[in-house]
Each structure stands twice: as structure tokens, then as C-alpha cells.
PDB file of N, CA and C in Angstrom:
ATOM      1  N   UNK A   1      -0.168 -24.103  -7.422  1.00  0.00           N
ATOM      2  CA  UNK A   1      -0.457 -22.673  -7.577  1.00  0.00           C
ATOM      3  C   UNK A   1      -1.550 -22.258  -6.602  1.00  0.00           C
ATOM      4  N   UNK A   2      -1.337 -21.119  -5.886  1.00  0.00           N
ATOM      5  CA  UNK A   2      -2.377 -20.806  -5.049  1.00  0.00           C
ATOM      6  C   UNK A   2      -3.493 -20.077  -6.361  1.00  0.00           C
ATOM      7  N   UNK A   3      -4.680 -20.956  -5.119  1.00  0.00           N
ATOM      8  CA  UNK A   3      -6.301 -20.052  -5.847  1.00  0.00           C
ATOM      9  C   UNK A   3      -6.962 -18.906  -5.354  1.00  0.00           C
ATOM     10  N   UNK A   4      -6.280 -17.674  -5.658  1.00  0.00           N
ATOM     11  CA  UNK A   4      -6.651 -16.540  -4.897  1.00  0.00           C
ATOM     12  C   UNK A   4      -7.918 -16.253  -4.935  1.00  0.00           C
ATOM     13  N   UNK A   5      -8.595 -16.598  -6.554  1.00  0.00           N
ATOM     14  CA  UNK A   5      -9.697 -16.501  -6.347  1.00  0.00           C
ATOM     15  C   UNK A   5     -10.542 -17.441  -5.667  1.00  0.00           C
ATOM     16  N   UNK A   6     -10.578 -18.143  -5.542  1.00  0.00           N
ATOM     17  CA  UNK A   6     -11.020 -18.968  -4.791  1.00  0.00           C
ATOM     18  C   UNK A   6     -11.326 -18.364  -3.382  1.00  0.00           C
ATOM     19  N   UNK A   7     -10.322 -18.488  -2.758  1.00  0.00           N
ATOM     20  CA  UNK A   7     -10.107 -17.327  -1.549  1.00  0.00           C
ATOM     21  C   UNK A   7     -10.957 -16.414  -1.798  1.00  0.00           C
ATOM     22  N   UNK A   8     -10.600 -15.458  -2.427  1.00  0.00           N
ATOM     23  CA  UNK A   8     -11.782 -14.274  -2.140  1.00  0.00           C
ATOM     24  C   UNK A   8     -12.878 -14.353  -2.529  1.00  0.00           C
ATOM     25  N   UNK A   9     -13.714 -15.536  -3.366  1.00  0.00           N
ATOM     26  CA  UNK A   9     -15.207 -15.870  -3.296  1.00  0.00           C
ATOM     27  C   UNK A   9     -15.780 -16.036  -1.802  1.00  0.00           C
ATOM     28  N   UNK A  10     -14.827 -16.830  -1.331  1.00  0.00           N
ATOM     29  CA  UNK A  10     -14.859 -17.958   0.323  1.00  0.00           C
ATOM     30  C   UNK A  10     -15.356 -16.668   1.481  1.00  0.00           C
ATOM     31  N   UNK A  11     -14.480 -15.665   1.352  1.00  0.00           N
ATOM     32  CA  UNK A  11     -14.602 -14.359   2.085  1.00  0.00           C
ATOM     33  C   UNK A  11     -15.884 -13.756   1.926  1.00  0.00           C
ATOM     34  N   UNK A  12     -16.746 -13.321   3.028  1.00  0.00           N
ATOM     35  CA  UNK A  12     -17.687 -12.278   2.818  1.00  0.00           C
ATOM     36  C   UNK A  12     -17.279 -10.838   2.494  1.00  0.00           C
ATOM     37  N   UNK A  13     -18.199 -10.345   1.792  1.00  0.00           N
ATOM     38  CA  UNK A  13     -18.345  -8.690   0.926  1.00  0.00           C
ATOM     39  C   UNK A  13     -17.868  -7.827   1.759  1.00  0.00           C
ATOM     40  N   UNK A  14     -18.553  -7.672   2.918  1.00  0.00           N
ATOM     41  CA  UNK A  14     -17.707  -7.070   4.223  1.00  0.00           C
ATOM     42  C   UNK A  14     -16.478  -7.043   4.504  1.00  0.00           C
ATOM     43  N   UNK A  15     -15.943  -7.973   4.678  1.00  0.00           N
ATOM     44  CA  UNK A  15     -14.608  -8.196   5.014  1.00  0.00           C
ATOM     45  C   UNK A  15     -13.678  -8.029   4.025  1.00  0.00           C
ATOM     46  N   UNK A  16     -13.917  -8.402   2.763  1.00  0.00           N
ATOM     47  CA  UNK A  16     -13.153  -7.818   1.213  1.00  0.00           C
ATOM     48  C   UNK A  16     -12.909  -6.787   1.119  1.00  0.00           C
ATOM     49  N   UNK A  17     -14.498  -6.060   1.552  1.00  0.00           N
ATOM     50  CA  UNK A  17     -13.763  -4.608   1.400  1.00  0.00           C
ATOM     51  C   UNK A  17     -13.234  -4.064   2.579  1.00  0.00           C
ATOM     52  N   UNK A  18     -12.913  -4.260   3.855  1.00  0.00           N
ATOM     53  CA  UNK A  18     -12.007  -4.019   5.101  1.00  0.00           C
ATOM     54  C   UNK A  18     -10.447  -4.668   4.009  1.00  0.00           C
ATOM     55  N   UNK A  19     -10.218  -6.056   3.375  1.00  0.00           N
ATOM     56  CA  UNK A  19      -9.343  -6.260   3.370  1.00  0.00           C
ATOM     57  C   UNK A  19      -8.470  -4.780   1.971  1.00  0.00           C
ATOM     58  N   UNK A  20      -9.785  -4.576   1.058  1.00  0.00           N
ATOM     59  CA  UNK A  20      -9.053  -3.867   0.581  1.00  0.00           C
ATOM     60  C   UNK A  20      -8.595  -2.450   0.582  1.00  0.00           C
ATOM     61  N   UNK A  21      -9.548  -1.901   1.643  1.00  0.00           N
ATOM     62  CA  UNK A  21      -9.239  -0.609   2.086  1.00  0.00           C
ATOM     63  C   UNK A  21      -8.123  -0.704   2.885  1.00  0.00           C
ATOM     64  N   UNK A  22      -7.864  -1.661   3.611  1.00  0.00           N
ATOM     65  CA  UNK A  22      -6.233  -2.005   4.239  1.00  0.00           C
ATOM     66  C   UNK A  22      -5.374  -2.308   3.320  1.00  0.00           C
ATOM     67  N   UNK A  23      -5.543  -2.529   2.169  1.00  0.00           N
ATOM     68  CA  UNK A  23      -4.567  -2.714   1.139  1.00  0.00           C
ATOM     69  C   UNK A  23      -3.965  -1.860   0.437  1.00  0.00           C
ATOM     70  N   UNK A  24      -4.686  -0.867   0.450  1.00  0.00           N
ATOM     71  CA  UNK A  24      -5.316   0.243  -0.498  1.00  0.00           C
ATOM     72  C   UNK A  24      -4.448   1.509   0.328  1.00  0.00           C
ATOM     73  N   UNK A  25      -4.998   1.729   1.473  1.00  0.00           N
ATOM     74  CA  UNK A  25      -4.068   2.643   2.760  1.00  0.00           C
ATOM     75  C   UNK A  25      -2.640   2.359   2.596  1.00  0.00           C
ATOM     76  N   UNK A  26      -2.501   0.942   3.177  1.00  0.00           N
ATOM     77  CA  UNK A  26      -0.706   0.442   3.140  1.00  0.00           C
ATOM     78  C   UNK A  26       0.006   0.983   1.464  1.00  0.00           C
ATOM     79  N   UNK A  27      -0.611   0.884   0.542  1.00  0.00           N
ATOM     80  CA  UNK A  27       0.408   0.814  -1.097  1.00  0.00           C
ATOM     81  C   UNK A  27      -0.298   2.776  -0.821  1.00  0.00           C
ATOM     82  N   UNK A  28      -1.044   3.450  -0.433  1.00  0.00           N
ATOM     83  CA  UNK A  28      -0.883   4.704  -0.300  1.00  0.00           C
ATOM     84  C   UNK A  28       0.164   5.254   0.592  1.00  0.00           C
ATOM     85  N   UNK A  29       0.192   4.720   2.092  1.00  0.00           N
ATOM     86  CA  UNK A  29       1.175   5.343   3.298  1.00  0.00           C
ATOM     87  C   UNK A  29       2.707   4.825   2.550  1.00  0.00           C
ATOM     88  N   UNK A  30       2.689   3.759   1.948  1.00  0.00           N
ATOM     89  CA  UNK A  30       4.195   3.225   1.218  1.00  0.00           C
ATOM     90  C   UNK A  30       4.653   3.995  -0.264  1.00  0.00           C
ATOM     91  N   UNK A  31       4.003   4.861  -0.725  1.00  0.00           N
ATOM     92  CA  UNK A  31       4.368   5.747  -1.563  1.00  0.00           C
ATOM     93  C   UNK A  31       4.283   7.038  -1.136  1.00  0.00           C
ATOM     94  N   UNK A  32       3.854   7.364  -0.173  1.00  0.00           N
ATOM     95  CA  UNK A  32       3.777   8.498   0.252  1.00  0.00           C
ATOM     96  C   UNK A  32       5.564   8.556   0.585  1.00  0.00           C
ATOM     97  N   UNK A  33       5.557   7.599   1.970  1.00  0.00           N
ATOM     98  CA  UNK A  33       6.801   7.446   2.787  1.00  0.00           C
ATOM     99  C   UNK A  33       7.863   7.132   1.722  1.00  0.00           C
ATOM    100  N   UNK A  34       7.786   6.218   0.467  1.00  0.00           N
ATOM    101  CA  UNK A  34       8.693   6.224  -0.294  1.00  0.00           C
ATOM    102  C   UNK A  34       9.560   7.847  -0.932  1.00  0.00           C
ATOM    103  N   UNK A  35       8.086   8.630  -1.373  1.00  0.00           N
ATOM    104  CA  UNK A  35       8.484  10.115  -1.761  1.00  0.00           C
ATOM    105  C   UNK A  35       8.882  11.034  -1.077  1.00  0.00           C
ATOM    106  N   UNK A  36       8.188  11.086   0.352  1.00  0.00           N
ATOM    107  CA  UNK A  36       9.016  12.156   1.207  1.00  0.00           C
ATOM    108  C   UNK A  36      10.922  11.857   1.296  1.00  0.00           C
ATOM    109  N   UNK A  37      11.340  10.104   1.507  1.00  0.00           N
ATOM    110  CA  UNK A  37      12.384   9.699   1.552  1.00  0.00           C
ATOM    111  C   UNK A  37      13.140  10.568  -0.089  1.00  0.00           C
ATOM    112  N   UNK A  38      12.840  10.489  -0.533  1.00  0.00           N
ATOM    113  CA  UNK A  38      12.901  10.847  -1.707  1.00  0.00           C
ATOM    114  C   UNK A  38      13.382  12.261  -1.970  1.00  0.00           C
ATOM    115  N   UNK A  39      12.597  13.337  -1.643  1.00  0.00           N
ATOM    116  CA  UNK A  39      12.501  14.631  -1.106  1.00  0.00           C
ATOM    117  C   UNK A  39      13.453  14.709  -0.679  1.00  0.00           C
ATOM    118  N   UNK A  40      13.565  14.241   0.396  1.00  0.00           N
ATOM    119  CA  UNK A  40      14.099  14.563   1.795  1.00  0.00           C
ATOM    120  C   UNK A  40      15.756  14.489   1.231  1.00  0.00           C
ATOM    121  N   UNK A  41      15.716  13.400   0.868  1.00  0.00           N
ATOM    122  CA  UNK A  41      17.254  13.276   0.372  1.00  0.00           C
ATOM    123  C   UNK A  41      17.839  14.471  -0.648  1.00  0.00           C
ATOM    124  N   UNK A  42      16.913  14.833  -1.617  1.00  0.00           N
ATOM    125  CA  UNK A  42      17.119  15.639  -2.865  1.00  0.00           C
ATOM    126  C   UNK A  42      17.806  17.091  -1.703  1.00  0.00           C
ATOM    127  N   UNK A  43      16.577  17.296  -1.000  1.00  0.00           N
ATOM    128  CA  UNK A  43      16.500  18.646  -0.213  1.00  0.00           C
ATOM    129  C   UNK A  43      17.885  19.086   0.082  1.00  0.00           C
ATOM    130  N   UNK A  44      18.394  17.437   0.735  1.00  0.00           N
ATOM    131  CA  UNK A  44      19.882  17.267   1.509  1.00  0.00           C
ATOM    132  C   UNK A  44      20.882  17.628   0.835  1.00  0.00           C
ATOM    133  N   UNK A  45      20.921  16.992  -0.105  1.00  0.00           N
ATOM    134  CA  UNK A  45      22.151  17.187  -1.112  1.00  0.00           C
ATOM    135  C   UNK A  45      21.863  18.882  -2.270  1.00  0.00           C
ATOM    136  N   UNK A  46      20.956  18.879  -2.035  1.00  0.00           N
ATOM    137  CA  UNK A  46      21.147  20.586  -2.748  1.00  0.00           C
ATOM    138  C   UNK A  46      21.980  21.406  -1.577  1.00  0.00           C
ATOM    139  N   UNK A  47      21.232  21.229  -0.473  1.00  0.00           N
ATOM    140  CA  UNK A  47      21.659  22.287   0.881  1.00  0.00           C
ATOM    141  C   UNK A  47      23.473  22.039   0.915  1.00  0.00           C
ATOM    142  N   UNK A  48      23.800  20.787   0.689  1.00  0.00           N
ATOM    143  CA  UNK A  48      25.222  21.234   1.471  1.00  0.00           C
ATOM    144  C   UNK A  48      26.167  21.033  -0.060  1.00  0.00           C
TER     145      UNK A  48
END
């Protein structure tokens, strides 16, 4: 079994939080882009 925690003790404070504001952005820009897809389709199929 991986020891994640482990891992992120090992990591400096700095860099944790770079890793999780990059984590944090990506699962935001991937629900964003999930919902416009989303939209976008609904939009489609009303119009025609």
C-alpha cells in the first residue's frame, strides 16, 4: 500500500501548498470544462 502520508510529511510546507493549489485549479478547470460540455450540449439539442 502506498504511504501518502508519509510522502507529504517528507515534502516541505511550501511546496504542499504549490502542490495543492495545482490540485485544487485542475478539479476546478475540470468541472468547469465538464459543465460548459454540458451546457453546450443541452443548448444544442433544444436549438434544433
Amino acid at each position: 500500500m502506498f504511504d501518502f502520508k508519509a510522502l507529504l510529511e517528507s515534502l516541505p510546507i511550501m511546496g504542499l501548498g504549490m502542490l495543492g493549489i495545482f490540485i485544487v485549479i485542475g478539479i476546478i478547470m475540470g468541472i468547469i470544462w465538464i459543465l460548459g460540455k454540458v451546457f453546450t450540449e443541452k443548448k444544442d439539442n433544444k436549438n434544433q
